[in-house]
C-alpha atoms as a PDB file:
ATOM      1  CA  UNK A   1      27.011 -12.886 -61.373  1.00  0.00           C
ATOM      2  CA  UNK A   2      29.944 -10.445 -63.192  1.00  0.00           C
ATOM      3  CA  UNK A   3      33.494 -11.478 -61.658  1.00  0.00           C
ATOM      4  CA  UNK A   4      33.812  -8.080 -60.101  1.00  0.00           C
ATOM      5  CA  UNK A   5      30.435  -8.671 -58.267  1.00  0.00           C
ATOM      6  CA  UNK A   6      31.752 -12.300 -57.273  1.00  0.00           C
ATOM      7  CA  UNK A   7      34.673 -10.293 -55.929  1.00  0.00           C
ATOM      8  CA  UNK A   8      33.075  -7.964 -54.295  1.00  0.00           C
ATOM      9  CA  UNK A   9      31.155 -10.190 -52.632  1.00  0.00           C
ATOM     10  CA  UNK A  10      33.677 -12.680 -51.423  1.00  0.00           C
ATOM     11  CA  UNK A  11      36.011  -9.957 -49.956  1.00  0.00           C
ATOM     12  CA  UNK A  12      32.810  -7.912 -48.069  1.00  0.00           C
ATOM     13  CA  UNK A  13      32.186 -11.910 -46.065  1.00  0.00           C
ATOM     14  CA  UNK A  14      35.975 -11.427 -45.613  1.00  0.00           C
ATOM     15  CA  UNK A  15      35.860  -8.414 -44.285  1.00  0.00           C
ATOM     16  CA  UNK A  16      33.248  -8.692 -41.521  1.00  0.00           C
ATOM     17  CA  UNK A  17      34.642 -12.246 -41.038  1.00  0.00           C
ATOM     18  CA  UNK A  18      37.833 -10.950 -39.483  1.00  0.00           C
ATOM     19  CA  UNK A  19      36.919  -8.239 -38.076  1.00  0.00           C
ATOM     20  CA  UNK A  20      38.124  -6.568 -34.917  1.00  0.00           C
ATOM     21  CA  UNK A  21      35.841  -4.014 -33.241  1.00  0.00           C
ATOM     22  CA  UNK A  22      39.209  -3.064 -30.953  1.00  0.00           C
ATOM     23  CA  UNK A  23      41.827  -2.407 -33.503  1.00  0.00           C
ATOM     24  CA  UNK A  24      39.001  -1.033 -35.611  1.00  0.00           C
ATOM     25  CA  UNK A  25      38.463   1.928 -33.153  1.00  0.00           C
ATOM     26  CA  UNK A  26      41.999   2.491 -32.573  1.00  0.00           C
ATOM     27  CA  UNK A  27      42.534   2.754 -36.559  1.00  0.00           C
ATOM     28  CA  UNK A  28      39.876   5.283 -36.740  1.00  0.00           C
ATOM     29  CA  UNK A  29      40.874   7.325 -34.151  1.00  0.00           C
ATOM     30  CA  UNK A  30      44.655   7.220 -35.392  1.00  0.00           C
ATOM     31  CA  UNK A  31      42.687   8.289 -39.531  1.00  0.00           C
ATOM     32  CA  UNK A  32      40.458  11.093 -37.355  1.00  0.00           C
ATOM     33  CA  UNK A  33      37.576   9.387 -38.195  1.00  0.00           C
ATOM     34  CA  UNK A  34      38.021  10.292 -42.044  1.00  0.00           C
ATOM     35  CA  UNK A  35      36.172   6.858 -42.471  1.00  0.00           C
ATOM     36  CA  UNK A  36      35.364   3.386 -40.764  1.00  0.00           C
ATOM     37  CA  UNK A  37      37.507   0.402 -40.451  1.00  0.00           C
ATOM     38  CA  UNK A  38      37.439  -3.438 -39.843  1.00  0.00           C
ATOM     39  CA  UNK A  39      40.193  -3.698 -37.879  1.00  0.00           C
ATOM     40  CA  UNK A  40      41.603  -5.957 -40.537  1.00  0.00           C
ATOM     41  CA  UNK A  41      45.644  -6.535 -40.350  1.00  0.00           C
ATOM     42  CA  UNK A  42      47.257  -5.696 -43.649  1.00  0.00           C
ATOM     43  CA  UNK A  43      48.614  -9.260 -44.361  1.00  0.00           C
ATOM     44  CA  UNK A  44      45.109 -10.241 -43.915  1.00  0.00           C
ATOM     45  CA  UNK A  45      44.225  -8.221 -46.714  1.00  0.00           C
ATOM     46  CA  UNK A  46      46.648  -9.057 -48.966  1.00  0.00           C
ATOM     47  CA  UNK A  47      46.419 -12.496 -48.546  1.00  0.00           C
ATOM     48  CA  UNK A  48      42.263 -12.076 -50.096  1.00  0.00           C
ATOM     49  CA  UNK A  49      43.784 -10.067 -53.039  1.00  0.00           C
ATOM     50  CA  UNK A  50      46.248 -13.789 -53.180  1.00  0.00           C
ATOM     51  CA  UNK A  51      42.832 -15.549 -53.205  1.00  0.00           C
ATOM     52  CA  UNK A  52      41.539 -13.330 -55.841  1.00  0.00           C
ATOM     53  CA  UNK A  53      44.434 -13.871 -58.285  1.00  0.00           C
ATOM     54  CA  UNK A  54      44.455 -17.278 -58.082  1.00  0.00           C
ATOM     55  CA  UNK A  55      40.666 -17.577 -58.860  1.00  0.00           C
ATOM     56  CA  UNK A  56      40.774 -14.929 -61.700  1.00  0.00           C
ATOM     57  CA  UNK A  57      44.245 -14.355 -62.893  1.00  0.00           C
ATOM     58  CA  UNK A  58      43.479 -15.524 -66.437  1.00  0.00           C
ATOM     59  CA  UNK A  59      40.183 -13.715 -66.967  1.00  0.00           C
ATOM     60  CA  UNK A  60      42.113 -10.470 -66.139  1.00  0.00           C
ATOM     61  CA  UNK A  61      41.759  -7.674 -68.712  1.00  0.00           C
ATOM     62  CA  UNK A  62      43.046  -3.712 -67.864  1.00  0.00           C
ATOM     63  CA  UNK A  63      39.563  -2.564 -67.955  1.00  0.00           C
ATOM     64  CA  UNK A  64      38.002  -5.564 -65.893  1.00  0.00           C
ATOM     65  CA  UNK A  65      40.955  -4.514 -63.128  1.00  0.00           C
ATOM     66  CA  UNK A  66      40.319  -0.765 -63.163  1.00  0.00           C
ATOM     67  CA  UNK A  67      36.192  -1.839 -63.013  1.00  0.00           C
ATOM     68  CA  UNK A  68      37.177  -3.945 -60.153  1.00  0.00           C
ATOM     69  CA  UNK A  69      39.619  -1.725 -58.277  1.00  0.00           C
ATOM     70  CA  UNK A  70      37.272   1.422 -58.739  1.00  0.00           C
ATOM     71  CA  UNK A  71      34.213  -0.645 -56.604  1.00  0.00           C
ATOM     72  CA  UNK A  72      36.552  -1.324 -53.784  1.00  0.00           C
ATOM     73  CA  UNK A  73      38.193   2.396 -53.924  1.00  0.00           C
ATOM     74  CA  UNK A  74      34.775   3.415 -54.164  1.00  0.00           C
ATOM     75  CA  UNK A  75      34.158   1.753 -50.652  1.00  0.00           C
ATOM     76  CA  UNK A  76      34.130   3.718 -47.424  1.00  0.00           C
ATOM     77  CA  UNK A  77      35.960   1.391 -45.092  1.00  0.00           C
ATOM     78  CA  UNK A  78      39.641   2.050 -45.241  1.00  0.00           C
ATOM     79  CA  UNK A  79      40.462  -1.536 -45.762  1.00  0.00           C
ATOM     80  CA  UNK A  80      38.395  -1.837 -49.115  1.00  0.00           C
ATOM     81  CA  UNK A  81      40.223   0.959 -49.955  1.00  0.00           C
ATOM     82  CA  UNK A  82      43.623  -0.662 -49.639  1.00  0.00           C
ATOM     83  CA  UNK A  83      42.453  -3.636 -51.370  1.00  0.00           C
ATOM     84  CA  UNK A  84      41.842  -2.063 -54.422  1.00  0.00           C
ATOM     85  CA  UNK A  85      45.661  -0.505 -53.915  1.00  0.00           C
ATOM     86  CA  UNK A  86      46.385  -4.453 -53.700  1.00  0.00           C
ATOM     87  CA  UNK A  87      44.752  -5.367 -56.579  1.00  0.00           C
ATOM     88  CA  UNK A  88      45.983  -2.708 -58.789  1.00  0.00           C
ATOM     89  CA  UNK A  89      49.741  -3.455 -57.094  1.00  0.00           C
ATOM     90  CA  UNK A  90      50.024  -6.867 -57.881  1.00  0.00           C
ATOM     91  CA  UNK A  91      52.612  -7.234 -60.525  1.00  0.00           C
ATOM     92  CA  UNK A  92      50.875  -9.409 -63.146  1.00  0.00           C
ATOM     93  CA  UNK A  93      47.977  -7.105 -62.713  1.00  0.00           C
ATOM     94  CA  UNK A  94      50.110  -3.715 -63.231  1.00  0.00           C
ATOM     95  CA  UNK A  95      51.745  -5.375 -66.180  1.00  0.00           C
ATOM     96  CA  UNK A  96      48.135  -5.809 -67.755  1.00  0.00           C
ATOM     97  CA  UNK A  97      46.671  -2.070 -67.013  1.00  0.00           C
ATOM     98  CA  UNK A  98      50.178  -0.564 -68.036  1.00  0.00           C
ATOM     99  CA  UNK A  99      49.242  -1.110 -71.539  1.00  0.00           C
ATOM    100  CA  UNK A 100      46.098   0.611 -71.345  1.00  0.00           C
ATOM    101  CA  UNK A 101      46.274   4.100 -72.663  1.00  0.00           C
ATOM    102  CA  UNK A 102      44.187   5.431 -70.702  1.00  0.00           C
ATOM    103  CA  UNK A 103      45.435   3.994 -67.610  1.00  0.00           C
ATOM    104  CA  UNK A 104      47.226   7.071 -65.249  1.00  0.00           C
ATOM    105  CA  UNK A 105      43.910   9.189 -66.514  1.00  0.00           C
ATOM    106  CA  UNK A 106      41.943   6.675 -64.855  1.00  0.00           C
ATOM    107  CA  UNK A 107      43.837   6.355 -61.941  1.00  0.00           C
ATOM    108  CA  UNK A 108      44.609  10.690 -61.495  1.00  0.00           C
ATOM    109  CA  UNK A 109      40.159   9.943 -62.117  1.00  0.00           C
ATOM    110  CA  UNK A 110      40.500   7.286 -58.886  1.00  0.00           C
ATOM    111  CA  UNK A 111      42.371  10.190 -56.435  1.00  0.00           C
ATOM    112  CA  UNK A 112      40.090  12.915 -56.963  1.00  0.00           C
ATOM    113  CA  UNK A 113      37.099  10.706 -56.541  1.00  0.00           C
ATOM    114  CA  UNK A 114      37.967   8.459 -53.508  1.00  0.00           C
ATOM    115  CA  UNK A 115      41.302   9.189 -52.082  1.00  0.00           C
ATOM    116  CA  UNK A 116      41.133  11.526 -49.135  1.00  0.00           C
ATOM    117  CA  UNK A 117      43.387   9.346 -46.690  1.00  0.00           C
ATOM    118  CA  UNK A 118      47.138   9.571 -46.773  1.00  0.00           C
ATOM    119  CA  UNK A 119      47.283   5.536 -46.481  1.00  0.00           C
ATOM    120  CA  UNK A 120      45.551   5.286 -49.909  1.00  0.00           C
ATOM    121  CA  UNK A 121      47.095   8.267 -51.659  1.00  0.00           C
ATOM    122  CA  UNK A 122      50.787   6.862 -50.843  1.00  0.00           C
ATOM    123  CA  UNK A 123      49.327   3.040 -51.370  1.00  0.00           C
ATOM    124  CA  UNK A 124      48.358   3.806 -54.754  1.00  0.00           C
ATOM    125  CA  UNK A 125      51.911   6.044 -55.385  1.00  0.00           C
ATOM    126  CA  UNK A 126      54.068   3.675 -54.343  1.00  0.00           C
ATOM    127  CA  UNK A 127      52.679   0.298 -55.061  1.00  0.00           C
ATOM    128  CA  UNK A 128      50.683   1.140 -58.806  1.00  0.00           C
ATOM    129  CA  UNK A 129      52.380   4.530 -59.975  1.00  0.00           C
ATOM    130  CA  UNK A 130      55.841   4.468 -59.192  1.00  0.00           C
ATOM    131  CA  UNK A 131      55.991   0.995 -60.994  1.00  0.00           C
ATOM    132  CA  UNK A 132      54.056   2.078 -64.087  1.00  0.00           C
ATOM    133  CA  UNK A 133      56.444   5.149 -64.800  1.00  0.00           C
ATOM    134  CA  UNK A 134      59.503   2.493 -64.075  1.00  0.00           C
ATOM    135  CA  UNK A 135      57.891   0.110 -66.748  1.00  0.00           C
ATOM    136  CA  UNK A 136      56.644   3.019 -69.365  1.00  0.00           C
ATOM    137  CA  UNK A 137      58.029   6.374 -68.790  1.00  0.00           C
ATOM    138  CA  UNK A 138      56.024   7.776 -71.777  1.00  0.00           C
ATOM    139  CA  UNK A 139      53.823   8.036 -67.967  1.00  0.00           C
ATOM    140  CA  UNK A 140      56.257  10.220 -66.166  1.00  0.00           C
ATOM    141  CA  UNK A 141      55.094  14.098 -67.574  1.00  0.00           C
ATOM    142  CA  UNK A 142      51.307  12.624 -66.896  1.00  0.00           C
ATOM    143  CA  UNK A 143      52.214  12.238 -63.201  1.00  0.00           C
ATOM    144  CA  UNK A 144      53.829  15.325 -62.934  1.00  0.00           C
ATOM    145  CA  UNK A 145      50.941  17.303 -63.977  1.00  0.00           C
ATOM    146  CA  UNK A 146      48.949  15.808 -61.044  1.00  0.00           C
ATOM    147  CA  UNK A 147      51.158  18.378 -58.902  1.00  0.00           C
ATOM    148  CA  UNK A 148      49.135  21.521 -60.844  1.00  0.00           C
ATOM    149  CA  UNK A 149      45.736  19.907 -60.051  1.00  0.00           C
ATOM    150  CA  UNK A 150      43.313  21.563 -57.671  1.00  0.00           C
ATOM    151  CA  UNK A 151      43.219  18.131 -55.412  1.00  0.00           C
ATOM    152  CA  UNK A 152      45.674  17.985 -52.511  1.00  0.00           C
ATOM    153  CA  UNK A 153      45.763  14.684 -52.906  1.00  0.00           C
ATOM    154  CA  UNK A 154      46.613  14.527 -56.469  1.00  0.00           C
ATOM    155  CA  UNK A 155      49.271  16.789 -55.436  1.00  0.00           C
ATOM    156  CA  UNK A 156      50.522  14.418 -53.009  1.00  0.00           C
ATOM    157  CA  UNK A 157      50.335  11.697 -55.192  1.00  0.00           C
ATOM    158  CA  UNK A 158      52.744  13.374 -57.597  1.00  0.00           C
ATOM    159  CA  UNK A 159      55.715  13.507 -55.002  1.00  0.00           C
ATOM    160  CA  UNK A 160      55.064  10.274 -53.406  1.00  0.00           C
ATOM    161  CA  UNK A 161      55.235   8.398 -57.147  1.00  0.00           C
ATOM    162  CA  UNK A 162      58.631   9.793 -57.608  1.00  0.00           C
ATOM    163  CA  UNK A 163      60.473   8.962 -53.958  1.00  0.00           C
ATOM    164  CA  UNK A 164      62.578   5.940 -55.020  1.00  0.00           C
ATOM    165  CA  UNK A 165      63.839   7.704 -57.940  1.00  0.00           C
ATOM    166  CA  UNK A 166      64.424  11.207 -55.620  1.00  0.00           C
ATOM    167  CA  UNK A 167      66.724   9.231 -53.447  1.00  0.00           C
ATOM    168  CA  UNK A 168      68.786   8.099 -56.168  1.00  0.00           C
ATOM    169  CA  UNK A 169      69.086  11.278 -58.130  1.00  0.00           C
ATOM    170  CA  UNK A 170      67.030  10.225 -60.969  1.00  0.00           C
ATOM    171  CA  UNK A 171      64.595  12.578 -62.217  1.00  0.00           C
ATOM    172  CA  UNK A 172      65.704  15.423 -60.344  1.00  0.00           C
ATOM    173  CA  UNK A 173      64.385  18.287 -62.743  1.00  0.00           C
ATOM    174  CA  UNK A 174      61.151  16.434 -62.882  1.00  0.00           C
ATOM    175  CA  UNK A 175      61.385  16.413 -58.865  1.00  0.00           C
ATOM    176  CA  UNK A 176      62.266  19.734 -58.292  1.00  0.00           C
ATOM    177  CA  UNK A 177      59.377  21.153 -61.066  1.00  0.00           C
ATOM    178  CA  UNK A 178      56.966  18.861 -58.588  1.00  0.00           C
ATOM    179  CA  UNK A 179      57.946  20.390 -55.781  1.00  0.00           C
ATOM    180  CA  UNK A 180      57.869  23.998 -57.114  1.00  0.00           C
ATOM    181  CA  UNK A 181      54.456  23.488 -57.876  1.00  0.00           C
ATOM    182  CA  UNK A 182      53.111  21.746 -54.991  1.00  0.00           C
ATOM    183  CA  UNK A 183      55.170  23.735 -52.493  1.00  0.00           C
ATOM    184  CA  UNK A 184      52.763  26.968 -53.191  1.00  0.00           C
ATOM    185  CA  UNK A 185      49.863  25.026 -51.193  1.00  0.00           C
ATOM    186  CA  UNK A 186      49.622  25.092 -47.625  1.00  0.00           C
ATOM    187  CA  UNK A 187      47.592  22.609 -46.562  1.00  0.00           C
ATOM    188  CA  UNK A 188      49.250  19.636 -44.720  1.00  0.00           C
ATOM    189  CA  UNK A 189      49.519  16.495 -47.246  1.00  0.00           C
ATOM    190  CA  UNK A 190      50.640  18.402 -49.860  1.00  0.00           C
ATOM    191  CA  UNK A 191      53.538  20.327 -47.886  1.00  0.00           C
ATOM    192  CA  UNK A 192      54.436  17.147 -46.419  1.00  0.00           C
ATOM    193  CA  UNK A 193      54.782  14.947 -49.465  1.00  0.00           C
ATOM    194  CA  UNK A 194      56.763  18.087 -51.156  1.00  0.00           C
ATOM    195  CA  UNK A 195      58.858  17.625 -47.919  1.00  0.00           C
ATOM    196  CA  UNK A 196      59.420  14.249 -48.329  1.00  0.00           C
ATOM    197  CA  UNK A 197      60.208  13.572 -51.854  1.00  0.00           C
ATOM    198  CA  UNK A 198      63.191  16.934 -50.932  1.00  0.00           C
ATOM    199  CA  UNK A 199      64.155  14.608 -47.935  1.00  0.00           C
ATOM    200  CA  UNK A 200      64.933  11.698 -50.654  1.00  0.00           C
ATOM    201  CA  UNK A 201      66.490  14.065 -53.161  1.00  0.00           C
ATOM    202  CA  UNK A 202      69.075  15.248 -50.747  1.00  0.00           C
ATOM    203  CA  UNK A 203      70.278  12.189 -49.899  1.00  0.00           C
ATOM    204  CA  UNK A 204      71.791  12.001 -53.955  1.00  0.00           C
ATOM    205  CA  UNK A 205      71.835  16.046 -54.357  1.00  0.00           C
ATOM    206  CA  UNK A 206      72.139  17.718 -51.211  1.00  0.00           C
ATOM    207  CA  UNK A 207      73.008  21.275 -52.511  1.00  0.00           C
ATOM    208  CA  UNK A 208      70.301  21.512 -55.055  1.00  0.00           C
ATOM    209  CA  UNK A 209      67.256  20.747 -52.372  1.00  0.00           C
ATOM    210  CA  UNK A 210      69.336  23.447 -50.356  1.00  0.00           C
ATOM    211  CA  UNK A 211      68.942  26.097 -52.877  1.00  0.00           C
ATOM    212  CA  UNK A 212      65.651  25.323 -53.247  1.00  0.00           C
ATOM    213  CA  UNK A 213      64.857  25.264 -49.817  1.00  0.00           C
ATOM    214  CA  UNK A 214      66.706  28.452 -49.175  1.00  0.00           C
ATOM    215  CA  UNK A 215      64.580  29.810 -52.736  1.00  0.00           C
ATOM    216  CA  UNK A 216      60.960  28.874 -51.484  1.00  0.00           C
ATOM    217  CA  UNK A 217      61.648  29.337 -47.894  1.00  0.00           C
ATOM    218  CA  UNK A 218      58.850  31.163 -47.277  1.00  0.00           C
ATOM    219  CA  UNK A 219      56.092  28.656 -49.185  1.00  0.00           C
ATOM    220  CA  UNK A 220      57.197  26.047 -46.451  1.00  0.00           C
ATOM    221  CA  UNK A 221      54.961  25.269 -43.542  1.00  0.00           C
ATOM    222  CA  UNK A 222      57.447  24.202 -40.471  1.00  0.00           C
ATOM    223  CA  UNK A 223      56.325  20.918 -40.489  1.00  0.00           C
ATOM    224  CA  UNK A 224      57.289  20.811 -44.547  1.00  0.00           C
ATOM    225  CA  UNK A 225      60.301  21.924 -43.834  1.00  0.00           C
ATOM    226  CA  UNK A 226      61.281  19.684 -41.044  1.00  0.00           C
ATOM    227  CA  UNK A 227      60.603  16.709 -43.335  1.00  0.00           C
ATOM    228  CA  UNK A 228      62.420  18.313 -45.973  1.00  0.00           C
ATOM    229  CA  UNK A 229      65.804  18.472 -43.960  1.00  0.00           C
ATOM    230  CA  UNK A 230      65.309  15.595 -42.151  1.00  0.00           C
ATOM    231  CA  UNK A 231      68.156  13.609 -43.843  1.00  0.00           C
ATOM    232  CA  UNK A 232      70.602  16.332 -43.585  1.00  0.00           C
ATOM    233  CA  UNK A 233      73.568  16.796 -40.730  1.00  0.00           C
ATOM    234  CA  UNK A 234      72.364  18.607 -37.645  1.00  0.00           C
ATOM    235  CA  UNK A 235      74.316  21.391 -38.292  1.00  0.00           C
ATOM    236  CA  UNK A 236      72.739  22.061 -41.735  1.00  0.00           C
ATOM    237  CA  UNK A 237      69.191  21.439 -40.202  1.00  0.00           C
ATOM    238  CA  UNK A 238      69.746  24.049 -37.802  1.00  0.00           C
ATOM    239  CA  UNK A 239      71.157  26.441 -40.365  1.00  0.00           C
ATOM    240  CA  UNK A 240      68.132  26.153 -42.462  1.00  0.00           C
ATOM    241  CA  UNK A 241      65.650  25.871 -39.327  1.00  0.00           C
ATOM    242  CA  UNK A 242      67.493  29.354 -38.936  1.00  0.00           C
ATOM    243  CA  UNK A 243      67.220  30.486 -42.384  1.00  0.00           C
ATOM    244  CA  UNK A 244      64.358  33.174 -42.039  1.00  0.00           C
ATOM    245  CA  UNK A 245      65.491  34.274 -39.257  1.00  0.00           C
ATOM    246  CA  UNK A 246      68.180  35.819 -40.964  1.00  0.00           C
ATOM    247  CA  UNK A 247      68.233  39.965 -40.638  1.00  0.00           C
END
């Protein structure tokens, strides 16, 4: 049997194992029945992927780990999905896969094929992409093309990957050319991550998510904008709440 068929296997017993027919329901109601769940607690799950790496750390190659990660992505219960964020997130693992060439293609490949929950989208953002454009940022102007794709979730992905460099200031022109782009669609998880990675920019440059704010006003959905200015004082907020209301 091929290691990502002995993995495969292991973490499906896992899975049914623990669980929990409750907390299962209540996660699928809170994910509007996008797709089934376990009921499985996150530590739970990462403490599998722990089992995993400890039975085949050394037989790890980048294109055994995108194999693997793809079957579990692949999955429609929302806990595979998040183990195959795990897998890809642990550090020796992202270490091996960042020297891949052909690694952020495969993952942008990953989104448009079997994200379509905000929990995975931001999982695989913040745990696999951020880190991989910290290590190599020859990756950085591949992730910000992600925010001209046709997916909303690709879209997403491209603001989420850059919050903890937003809220520091760094990358700001790549931030703001994100947002620009990703701003111009409507639909929710799109004009919410443009919202957020603004929220995190503002904390280091307040005036420049202003002006853009004030720029694009009228490509924001209220509930964009609200994350947006979030961080902001209350009388700013109100001033830009205000803005198109302006004679």
């Amino acid at each position: 049997m091929s290691i990502p068929s002995k993995i495969a296997r292991y973490l499906d017993r896992e899975c049914k194992r623990l669980r929990n027919p409750s907390r299962a329901a209540q996660m699928s109601n809170y994910f509007k029945q996008i797709h089934p769940f376990y009921g499985i607690k996150s530590a739970d799950l990462k403490h599998m992927i722990r089992q995993v790496q400890e039975k085949h750390r050394d037989e790890w190659t980048a294109p055994l780990l995108l194999y693997t990660a793809e079957l579990l992505l692949s999955e429609k219960h929302g806990e595979k999905k998040m183990l195959g964020v795990y897998l890809l997130g642990v550090p020796f693992n992202r270490k091996i896969i960042q020297e891949d060439a052909t690694t952020l293609q495969t993952i942008g490949d990953f989104i448009e094929r079997y994200v379509n929950d905000w929990a995975t989208c931001d999982g695989i953002s913040s745990q696999v992409v951020r880190h991989l454009i910290t290590e190599k940022p020859d990756y950085i102007p591949q992730v910000k093309d992600w925010c001209t794709s046709s997916n909303d979730w690709k879209q997403r992905a491209s603001c989420v990957s850059f919050l903890t460099y937003a809220r520091h200031g760094a990358h700001s022109d790549v931030v703001l050319d994100i947002a620009t782009h990703v701003i111009n669609n409507p639909s929710r998880f799109p004009q919410l991550g443009a919202g957020w990675v603004l929220r995190e920019l503002s904390v280091a440059e307040e005036d420049r998510v202003v002006d853009f704010i004030t720029e694009n006003y009228t490509k924001f959905t209220r509930e964009g904008l609200r994350y947006a200015i979030e961080k902001m004082n209350v009388r700013l907020r109100k001033e830009l709440l205000e803005y198109g209301k302006r004679p």
